[in-house]
PDB file of N, CA and C in Angstrom:
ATOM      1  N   UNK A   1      12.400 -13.812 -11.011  1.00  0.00           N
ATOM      2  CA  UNK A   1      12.131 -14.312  -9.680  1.00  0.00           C
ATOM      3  C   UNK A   1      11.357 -15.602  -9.792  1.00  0.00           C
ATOM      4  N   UNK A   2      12.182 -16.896  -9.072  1.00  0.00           N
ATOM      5  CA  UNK A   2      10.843 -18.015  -9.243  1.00  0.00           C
ATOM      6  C   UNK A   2      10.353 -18.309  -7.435  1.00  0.00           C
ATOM      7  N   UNK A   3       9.005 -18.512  -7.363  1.00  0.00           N
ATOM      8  CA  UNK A   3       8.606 -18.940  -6.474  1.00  0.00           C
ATOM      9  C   UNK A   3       8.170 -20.528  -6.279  1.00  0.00           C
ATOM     10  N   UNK A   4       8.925 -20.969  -7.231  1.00  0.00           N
ATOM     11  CA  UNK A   4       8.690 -22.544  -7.016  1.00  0.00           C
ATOM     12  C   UNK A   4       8.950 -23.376  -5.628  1.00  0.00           C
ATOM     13  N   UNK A   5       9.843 -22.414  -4.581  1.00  0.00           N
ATOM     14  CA  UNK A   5      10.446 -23.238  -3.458  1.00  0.00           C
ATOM     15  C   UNK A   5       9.118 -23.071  -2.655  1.00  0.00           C
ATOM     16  N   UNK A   6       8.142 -22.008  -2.889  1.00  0.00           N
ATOM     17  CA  UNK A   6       6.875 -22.185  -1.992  1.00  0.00           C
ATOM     18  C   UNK A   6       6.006 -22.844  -2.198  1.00  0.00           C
ATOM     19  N   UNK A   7       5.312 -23.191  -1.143  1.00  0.00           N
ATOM     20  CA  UNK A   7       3.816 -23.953  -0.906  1.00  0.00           C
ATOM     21  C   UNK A   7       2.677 -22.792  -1.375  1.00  0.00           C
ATOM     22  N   UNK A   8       1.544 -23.767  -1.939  1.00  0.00           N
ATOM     23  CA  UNK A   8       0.392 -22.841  -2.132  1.00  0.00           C
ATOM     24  C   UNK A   8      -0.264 -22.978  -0.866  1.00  0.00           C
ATOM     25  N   UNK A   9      -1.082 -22.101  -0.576  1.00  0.00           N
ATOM     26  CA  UNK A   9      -2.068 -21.808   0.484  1.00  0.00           C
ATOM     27  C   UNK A   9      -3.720 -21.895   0.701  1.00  0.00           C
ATOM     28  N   UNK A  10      -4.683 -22.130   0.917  1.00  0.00           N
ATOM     29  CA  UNK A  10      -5.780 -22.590   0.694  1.00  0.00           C
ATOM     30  C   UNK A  10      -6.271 -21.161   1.315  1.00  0.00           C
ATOM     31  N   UNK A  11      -7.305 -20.363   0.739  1.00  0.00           N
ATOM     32  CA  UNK A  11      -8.378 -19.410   1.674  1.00  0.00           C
ATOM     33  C   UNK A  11      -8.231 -19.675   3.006  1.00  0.00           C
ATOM     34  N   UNK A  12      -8.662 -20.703   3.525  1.00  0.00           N
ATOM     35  CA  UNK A  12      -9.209 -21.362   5.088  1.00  0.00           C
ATOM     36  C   UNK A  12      -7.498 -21.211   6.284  1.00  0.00           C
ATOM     37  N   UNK A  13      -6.396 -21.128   5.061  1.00  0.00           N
ATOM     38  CA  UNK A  13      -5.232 -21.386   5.736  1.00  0.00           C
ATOM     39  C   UNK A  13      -4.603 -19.397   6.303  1.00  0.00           C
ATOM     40  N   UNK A  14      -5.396 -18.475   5.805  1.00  0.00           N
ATOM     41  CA  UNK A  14      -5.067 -17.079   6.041  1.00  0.00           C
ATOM     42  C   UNK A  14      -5.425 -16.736   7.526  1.00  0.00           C
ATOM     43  N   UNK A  15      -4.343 -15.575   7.838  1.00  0.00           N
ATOM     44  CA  UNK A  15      -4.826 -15.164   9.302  1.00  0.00           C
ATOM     45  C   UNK A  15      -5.119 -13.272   8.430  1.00  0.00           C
ATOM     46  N   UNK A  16      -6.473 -12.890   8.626  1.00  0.00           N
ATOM     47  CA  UNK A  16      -6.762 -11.472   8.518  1.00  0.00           C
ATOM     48  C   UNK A  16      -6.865 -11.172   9.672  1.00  0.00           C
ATOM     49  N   UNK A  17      -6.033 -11.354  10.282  1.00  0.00           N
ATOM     50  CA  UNK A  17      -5.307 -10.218  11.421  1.00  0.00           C
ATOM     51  C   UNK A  17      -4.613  -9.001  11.102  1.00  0.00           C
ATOM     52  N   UNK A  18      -5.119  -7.513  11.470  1.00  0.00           N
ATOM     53  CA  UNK A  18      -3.788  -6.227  11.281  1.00  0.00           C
ATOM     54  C   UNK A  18      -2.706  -6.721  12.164  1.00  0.00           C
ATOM     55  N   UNK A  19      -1.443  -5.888  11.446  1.00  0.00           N
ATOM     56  CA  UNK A  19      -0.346  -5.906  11.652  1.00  0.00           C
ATOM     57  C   UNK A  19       0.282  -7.512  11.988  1.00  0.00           C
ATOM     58  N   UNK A  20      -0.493  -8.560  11.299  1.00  0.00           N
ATOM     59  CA  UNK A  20      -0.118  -9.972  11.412  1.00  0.00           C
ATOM     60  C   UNK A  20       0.014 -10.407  10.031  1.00  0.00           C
ATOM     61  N   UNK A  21       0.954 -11.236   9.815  1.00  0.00           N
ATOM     62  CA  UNK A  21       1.166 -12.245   8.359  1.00  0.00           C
ATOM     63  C   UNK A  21       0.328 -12.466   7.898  1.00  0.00           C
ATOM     64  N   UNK A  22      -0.441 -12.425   6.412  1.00  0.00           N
ATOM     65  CA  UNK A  22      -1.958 -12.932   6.018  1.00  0.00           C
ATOM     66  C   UNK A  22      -1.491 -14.335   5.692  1.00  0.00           C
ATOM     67  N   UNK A  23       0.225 -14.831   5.602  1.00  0.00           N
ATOM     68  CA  UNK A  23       0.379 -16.103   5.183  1.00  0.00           C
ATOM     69  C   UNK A  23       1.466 -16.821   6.201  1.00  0.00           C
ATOM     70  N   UNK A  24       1.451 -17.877   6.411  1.00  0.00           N
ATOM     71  CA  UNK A  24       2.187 -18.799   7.199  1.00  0.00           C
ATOM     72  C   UNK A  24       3.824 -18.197   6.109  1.00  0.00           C
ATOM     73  N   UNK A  25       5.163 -18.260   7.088  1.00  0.00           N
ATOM     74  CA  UNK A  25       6.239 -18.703   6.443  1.00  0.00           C
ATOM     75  C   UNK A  25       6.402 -19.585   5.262  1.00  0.00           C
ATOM     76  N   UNK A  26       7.476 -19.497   4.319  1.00  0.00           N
ATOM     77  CA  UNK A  26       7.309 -20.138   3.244  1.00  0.00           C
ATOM     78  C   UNK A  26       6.095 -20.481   1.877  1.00  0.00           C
ATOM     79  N   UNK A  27       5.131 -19.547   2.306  1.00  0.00           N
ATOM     80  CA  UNK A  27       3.696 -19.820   1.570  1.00  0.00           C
ATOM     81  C   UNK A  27       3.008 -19.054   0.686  1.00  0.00           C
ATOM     82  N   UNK A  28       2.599 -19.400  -0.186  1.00  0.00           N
ATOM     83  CA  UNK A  28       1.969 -18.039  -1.028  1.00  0.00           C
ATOM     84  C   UNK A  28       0.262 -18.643  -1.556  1.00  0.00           C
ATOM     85  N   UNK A  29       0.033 -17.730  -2.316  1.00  0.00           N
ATOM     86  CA  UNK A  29      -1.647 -17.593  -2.269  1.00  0.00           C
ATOM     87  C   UNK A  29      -1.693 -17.106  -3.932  1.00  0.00           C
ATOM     88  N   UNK A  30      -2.797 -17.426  -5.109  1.00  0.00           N
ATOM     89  CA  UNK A  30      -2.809 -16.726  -6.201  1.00  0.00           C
ATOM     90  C   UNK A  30      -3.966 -15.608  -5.619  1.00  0.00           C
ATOM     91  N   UNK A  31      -3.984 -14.530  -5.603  1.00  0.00           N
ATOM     92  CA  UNK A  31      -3.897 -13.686  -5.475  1.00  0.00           C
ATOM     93  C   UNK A  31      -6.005 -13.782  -5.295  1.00  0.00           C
ATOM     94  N   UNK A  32      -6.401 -14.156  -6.759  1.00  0.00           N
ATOM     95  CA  UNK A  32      -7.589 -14.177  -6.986  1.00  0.00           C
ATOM     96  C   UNK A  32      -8.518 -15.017  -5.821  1.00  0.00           C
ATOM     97  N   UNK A  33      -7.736 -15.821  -5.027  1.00  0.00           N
ATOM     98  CA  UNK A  33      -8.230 -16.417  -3.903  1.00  0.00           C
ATOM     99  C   UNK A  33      -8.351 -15.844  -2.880  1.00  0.00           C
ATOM    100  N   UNK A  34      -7.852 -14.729  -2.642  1.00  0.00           N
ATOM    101  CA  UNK A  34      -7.551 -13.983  -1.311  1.00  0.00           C
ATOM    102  C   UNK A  34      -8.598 -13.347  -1.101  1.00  0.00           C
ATOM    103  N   UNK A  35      -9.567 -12.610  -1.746  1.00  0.00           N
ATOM    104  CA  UNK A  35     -10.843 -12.006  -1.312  1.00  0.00           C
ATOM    105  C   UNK A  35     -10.137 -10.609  -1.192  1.00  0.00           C
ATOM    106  N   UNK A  36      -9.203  -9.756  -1.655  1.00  0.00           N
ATOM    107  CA  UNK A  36      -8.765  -8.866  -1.818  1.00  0.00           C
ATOM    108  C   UNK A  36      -9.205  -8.085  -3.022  1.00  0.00           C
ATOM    109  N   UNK A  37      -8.980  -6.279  -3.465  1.00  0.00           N
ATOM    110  CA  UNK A  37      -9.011  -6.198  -4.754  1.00  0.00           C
ATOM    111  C   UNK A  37      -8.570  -4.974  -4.827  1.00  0.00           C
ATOM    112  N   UNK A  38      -7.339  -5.229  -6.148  1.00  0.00           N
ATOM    113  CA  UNK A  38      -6.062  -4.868  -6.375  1.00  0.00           C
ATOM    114  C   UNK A  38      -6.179  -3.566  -7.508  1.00  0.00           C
ATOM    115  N   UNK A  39      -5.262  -2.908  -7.397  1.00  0.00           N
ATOM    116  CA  UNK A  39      -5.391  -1.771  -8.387  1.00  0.00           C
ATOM    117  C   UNK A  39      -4.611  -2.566  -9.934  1.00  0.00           C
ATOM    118  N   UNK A  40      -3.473  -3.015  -9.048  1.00  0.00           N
ATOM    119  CA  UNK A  40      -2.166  -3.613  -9.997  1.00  0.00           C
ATOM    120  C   UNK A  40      -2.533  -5.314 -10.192  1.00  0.00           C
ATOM    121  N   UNK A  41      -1.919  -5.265 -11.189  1.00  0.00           N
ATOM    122  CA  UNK A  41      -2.235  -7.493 -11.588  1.00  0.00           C
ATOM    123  C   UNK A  41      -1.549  -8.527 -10.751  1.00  0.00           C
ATOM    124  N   UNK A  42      -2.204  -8.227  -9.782  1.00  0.00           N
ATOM    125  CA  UNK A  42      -1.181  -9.020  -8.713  1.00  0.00           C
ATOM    126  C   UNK A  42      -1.693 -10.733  -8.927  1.00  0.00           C
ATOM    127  N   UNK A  43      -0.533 -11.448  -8.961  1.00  0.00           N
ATOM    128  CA  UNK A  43      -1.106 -12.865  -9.209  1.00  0.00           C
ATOM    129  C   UNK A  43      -0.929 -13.790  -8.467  1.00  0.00           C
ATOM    130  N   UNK A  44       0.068 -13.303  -7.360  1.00  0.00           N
ATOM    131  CA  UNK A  44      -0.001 -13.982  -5.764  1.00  0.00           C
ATOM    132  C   UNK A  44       0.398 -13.266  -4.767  1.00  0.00           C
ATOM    133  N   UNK A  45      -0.047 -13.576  -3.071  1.00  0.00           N
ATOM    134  CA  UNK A  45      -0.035 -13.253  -2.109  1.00  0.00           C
ATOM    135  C   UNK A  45       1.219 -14.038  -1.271  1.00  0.00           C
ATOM    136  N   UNK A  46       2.378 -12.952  -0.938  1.00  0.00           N
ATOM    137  CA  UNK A  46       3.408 -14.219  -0.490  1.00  0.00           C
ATOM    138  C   UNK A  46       3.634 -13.507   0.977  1.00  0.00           C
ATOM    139  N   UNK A  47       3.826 -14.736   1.534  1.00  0.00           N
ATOM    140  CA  UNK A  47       4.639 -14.287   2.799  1.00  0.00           C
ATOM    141  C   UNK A  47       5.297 -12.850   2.949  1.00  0.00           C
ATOM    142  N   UNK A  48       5.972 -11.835   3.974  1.00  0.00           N
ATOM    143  CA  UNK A  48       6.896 -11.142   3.747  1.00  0.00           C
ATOM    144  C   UNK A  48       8.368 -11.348   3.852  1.00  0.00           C
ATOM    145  N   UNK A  49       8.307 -13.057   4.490  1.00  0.00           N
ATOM    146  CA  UNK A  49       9.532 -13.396   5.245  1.00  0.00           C
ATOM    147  C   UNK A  49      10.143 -14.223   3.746  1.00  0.00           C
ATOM    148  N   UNK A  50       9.183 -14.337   3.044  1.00  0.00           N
ATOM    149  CA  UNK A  50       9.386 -15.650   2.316  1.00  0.00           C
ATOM    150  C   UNK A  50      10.209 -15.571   0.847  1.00  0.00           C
ATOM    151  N   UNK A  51       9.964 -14.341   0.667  1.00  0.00           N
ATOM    152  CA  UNK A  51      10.813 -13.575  -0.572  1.00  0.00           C
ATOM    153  C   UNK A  51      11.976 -12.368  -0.309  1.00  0.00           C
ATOM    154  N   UNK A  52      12.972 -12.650  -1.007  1.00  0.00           N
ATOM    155  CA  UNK A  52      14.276 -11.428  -0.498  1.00  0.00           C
ATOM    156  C   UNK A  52      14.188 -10.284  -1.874  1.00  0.00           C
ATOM    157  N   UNK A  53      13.659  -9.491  -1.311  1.00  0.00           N
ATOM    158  CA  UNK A  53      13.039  -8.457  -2.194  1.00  0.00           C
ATOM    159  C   UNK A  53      13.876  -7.124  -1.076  1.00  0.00           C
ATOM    160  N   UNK A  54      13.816  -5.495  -2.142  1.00  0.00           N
ATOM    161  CA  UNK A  54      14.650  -4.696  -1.131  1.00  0.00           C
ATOM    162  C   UNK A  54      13.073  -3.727  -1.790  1.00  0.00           C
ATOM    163  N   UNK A  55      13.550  -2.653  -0.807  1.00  0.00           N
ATOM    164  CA  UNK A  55      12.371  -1.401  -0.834  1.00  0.00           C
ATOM    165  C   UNK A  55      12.819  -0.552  -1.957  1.00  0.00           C
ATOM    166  N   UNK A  56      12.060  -0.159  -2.659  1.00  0.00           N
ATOM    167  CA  UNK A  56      11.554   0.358  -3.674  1.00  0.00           C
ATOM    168  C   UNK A  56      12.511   2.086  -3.479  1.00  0.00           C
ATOM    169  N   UNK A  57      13.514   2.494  -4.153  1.00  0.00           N
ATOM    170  CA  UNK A  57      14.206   4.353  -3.977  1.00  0.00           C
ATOM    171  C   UNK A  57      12.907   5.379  -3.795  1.00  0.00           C
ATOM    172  N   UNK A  58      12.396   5.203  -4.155  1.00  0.00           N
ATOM    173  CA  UNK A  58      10.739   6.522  -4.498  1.00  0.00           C
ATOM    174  C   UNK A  58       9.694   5.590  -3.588  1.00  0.00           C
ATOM    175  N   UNK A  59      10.302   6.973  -2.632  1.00  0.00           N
ATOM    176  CA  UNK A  59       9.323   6.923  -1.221  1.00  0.00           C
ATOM    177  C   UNK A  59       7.770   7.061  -1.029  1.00  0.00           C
ATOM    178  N   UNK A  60       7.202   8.016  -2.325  1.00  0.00           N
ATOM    179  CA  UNK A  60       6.334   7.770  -2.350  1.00  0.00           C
ATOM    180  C   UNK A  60       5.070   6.733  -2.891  1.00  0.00           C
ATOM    181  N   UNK A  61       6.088   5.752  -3.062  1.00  0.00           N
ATOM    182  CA  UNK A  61       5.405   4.319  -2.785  1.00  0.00           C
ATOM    183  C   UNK A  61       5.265   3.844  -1.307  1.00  0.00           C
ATOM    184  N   UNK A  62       5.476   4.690  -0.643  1.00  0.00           N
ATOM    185  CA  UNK A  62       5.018   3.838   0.705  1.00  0.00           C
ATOM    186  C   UNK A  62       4.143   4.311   1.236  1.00  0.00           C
ATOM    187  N   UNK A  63       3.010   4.591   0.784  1.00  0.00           N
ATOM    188  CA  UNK A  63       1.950   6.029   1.516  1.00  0.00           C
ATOM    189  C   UNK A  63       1.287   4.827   2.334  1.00  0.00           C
ATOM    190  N   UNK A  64       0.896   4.833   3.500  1.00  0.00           N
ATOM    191  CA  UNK A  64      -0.133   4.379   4.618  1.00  0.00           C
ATOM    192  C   UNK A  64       0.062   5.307   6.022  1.00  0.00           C
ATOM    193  N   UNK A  65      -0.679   4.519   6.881  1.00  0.00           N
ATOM    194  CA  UNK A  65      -0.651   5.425   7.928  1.00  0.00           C
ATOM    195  C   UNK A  65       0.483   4.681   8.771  1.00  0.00           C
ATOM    196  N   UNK A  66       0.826   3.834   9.618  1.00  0.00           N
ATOM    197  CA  UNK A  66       1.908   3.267  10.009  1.00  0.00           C
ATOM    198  C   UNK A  66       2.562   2.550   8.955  1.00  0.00           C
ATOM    199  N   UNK A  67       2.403   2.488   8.057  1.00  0.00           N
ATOM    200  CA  UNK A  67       3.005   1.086   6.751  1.00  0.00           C
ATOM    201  C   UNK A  67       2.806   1.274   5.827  1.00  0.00           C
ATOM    202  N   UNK A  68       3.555   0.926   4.673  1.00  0.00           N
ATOM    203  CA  UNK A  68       2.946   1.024   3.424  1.00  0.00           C
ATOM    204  C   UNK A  68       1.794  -0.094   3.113  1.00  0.00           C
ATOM    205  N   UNK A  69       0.326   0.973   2.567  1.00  0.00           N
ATOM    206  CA  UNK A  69      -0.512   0.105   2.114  1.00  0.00           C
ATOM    207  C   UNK A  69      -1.416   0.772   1.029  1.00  0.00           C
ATOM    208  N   UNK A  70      -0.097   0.927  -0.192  1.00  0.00           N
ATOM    209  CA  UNK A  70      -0.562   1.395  -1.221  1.00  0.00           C
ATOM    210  C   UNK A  70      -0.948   0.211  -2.095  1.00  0.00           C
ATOM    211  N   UNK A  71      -1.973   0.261  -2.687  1.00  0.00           N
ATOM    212  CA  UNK A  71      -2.048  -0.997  -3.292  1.00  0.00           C
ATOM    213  C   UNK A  71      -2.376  -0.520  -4.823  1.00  0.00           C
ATOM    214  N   UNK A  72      -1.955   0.527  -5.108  1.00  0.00           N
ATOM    215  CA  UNK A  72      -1.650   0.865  -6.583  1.00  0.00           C
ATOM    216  C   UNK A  72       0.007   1.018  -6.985  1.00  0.00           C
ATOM    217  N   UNK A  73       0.958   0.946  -6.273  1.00  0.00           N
ATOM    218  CA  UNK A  73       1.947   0.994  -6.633  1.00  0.00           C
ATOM    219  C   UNK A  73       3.169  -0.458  -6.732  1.00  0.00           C
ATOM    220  N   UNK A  74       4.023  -0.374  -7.596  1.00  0.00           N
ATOM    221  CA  UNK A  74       4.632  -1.258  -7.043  1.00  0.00           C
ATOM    222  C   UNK A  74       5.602  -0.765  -6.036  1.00  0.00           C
ATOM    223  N   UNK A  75       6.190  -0.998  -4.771  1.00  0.00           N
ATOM    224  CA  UNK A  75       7.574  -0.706  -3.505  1.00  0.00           C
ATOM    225  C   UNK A  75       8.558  -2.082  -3.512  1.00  0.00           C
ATOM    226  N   UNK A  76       8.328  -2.929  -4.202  1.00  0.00           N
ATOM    227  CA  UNK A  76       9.223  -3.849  -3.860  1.00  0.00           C
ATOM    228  C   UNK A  76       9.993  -4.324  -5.176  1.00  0.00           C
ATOM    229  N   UNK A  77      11.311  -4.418  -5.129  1.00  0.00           N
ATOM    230  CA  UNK A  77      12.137  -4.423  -6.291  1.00  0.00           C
ATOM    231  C   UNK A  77      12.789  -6.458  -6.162  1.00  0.00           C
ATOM    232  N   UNK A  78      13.027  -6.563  -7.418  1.00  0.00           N
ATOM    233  CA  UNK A  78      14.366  -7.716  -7.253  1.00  0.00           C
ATOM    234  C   UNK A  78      15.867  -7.088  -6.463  1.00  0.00           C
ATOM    235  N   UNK A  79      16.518  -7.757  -5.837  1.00  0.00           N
ATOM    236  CA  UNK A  79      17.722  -7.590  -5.380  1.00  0.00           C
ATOM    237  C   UNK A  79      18.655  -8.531  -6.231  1.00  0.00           C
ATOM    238  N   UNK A  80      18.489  -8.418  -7.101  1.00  0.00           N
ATOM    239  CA  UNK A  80      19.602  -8.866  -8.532  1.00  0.00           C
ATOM    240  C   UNK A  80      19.218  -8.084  -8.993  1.00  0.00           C
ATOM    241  N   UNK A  81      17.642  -7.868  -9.704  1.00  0.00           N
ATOM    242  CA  UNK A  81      18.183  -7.161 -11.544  1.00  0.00           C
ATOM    243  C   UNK A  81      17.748  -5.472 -10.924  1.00  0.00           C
ATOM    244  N   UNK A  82      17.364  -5.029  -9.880  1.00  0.00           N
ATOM    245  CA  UNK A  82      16.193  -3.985  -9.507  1.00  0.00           C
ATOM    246  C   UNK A  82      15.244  -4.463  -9.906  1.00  0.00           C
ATOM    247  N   UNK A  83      14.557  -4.970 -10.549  1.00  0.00           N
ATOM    248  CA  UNK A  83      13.140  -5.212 -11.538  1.00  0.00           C
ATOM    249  C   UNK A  83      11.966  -4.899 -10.228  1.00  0.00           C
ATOM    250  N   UNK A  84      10.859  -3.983 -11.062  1.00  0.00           N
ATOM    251  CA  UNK A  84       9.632  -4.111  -9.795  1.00  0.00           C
ATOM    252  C   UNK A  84       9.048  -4.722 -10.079  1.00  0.00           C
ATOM    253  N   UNK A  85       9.009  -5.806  -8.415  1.00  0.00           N
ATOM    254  CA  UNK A  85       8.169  -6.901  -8.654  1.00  0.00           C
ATOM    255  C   UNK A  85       6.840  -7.056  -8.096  1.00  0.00           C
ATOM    256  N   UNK A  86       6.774  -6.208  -7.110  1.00  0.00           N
ATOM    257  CA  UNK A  86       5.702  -6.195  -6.066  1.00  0.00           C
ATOM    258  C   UNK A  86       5.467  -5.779  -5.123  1.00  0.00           C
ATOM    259  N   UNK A  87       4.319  -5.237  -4.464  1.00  0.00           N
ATOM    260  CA  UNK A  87       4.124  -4.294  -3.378  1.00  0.00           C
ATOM    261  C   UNK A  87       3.744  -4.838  -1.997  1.00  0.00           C
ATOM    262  N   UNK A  88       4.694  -4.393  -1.313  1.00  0.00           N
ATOM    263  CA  UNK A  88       4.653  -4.305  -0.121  1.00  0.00           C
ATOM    264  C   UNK A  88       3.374  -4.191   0.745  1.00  0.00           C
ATOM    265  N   UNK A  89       2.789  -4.694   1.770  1.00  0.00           N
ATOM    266  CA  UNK A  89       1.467  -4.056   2.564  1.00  0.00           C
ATOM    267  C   UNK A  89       1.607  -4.455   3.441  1.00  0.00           C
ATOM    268  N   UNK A  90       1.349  -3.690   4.731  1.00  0.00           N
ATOM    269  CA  UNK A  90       2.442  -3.786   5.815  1.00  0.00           C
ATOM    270  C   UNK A  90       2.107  -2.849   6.681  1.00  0.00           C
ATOM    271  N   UNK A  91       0.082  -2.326   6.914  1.00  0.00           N
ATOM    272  CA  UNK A  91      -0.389  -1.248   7.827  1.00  0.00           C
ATOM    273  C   UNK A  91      -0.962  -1.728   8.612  1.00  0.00           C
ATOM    274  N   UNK A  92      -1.017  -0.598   9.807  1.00  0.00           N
ATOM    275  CA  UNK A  92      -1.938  -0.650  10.737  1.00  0.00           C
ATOM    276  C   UNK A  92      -3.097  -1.050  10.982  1.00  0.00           C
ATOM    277  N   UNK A  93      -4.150  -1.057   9.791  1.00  0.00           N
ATOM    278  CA  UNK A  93      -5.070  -1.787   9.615  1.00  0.00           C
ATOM    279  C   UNK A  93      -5.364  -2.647   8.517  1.00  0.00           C
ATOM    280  N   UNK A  94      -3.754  -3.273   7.789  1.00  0.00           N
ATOM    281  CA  UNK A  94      -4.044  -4.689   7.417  1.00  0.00           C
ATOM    282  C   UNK A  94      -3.341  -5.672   7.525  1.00  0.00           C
ATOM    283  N   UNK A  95      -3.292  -6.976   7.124  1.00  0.00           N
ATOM    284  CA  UNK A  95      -2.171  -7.827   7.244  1.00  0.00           C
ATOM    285  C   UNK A  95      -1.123  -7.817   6.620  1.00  0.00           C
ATOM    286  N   UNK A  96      -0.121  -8.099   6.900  1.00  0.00           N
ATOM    287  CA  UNK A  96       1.367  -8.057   6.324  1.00  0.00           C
ATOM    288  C   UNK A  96       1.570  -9.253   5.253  1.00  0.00           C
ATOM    289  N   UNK A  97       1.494  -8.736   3.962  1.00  0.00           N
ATOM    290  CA  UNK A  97       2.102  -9.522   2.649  1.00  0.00           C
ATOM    291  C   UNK A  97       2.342  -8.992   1.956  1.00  0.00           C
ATOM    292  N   UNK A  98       3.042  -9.279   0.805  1.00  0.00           N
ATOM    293  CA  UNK A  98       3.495  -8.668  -1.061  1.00  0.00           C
ATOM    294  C   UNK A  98       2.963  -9.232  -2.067  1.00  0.00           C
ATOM    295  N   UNK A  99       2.343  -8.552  -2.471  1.00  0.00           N
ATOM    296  CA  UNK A  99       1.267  -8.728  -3.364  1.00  0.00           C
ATOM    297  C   UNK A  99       2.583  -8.713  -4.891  1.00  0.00           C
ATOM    298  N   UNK A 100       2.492  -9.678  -5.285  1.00  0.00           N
ATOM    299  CA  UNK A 100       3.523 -10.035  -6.664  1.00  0.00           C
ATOM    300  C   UNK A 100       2.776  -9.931  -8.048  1.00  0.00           C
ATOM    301  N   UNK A 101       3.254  -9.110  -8.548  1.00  0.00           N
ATOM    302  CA  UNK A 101       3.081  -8.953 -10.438  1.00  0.00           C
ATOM    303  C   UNK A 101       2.935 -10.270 -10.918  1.00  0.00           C
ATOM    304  N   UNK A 102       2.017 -11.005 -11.236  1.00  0.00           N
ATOM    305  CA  UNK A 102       2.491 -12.097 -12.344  1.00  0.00           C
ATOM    306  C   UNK A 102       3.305 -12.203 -13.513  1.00  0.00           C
ATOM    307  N   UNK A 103       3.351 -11.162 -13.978  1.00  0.00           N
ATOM    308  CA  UNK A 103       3.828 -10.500 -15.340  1.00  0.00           C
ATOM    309  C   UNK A 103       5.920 -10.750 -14.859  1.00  0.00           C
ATOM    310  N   UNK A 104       5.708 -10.980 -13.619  1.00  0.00           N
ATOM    311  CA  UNK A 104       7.490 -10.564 -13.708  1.00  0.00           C
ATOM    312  C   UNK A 104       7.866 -11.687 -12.788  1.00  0.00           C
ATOM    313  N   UNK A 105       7.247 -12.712 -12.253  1.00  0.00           N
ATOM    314  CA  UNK A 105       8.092 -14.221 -11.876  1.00  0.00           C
ATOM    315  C   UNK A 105       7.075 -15.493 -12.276  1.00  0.00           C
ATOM    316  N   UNK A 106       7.763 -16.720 -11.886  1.00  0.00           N
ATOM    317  CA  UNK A 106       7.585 -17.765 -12.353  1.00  0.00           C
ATOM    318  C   UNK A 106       7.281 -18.508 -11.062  1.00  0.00           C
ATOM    319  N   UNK A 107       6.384 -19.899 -10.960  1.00  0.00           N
ATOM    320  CA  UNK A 107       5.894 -21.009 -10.516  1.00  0.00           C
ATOM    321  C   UNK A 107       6.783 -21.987 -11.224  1.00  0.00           C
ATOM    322  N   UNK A 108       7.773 -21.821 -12.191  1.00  0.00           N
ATOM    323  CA  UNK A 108       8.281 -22.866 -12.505  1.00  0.00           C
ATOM    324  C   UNK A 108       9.994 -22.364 -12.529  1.00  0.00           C
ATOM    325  N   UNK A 109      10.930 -23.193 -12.001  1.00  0.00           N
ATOM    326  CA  UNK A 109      12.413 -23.006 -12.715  1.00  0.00           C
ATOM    327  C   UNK A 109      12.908 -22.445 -14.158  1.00  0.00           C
ATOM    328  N   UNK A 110      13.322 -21.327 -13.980  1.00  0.00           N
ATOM    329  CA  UNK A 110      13.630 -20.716 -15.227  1.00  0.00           C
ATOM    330  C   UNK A 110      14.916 -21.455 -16.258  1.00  0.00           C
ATOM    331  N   UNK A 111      15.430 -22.079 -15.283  1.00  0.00           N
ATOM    332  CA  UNK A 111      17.041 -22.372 -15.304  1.00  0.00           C
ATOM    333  C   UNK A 111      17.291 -23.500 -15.499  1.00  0.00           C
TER     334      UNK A 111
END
């Protein structure tokens, strides 16, 4: 997966609003900036609109109370290889983003 087509995001540029985007369209965040803290090595914060990712077969990656907001699992797969890339968060009492593995995409063109 490369995320090179996105913009980075500054702290000051987040909305911590529940059930609202923590990132503008097209935008992502390294992870360590977000003031968040992660079970898994998450190494950026992306949009939900902004990556084409499919939901994860094993449901019990989605434990929250309206949404999944497990933040020890990965729920979000590649839609080419399956590969898990990153988890979904997406509850009632937080903002909506996918928290991405560093370990499994790129900031730069692979190709």
């Amino acid at each position: 997966m490369n995320l090179s087509s996105l913009k980075e995001s500054k702290y000051d540029e987040l909305t911590f609003i529940d059930e609202k985007e923590l990132l503008k369209e097209n935008r992502y965040i390294l992870a360590s900036n977000a003031g968040f803290i992660f079970e898994l090595p998450f190494k950026y914060l992306v949009n939900t609109k902004s990556i084409l990712l499919i939901n994860h077969n094993d449901q019990k990656r989605f434990n929250g109370c309206c949404g999944p907001s497990e933040f020890g699992k990965l729920n979000q797969v590649c839609s080419q290889c399956s590969s898990e890339i990153g988890t979904l968060i997406s509850d009632c009492w937080t903002p909506k983003f996918i928290g991405i593995d560093g370990n499994k995409v790129s900031l730069k063109p692979l190709w």
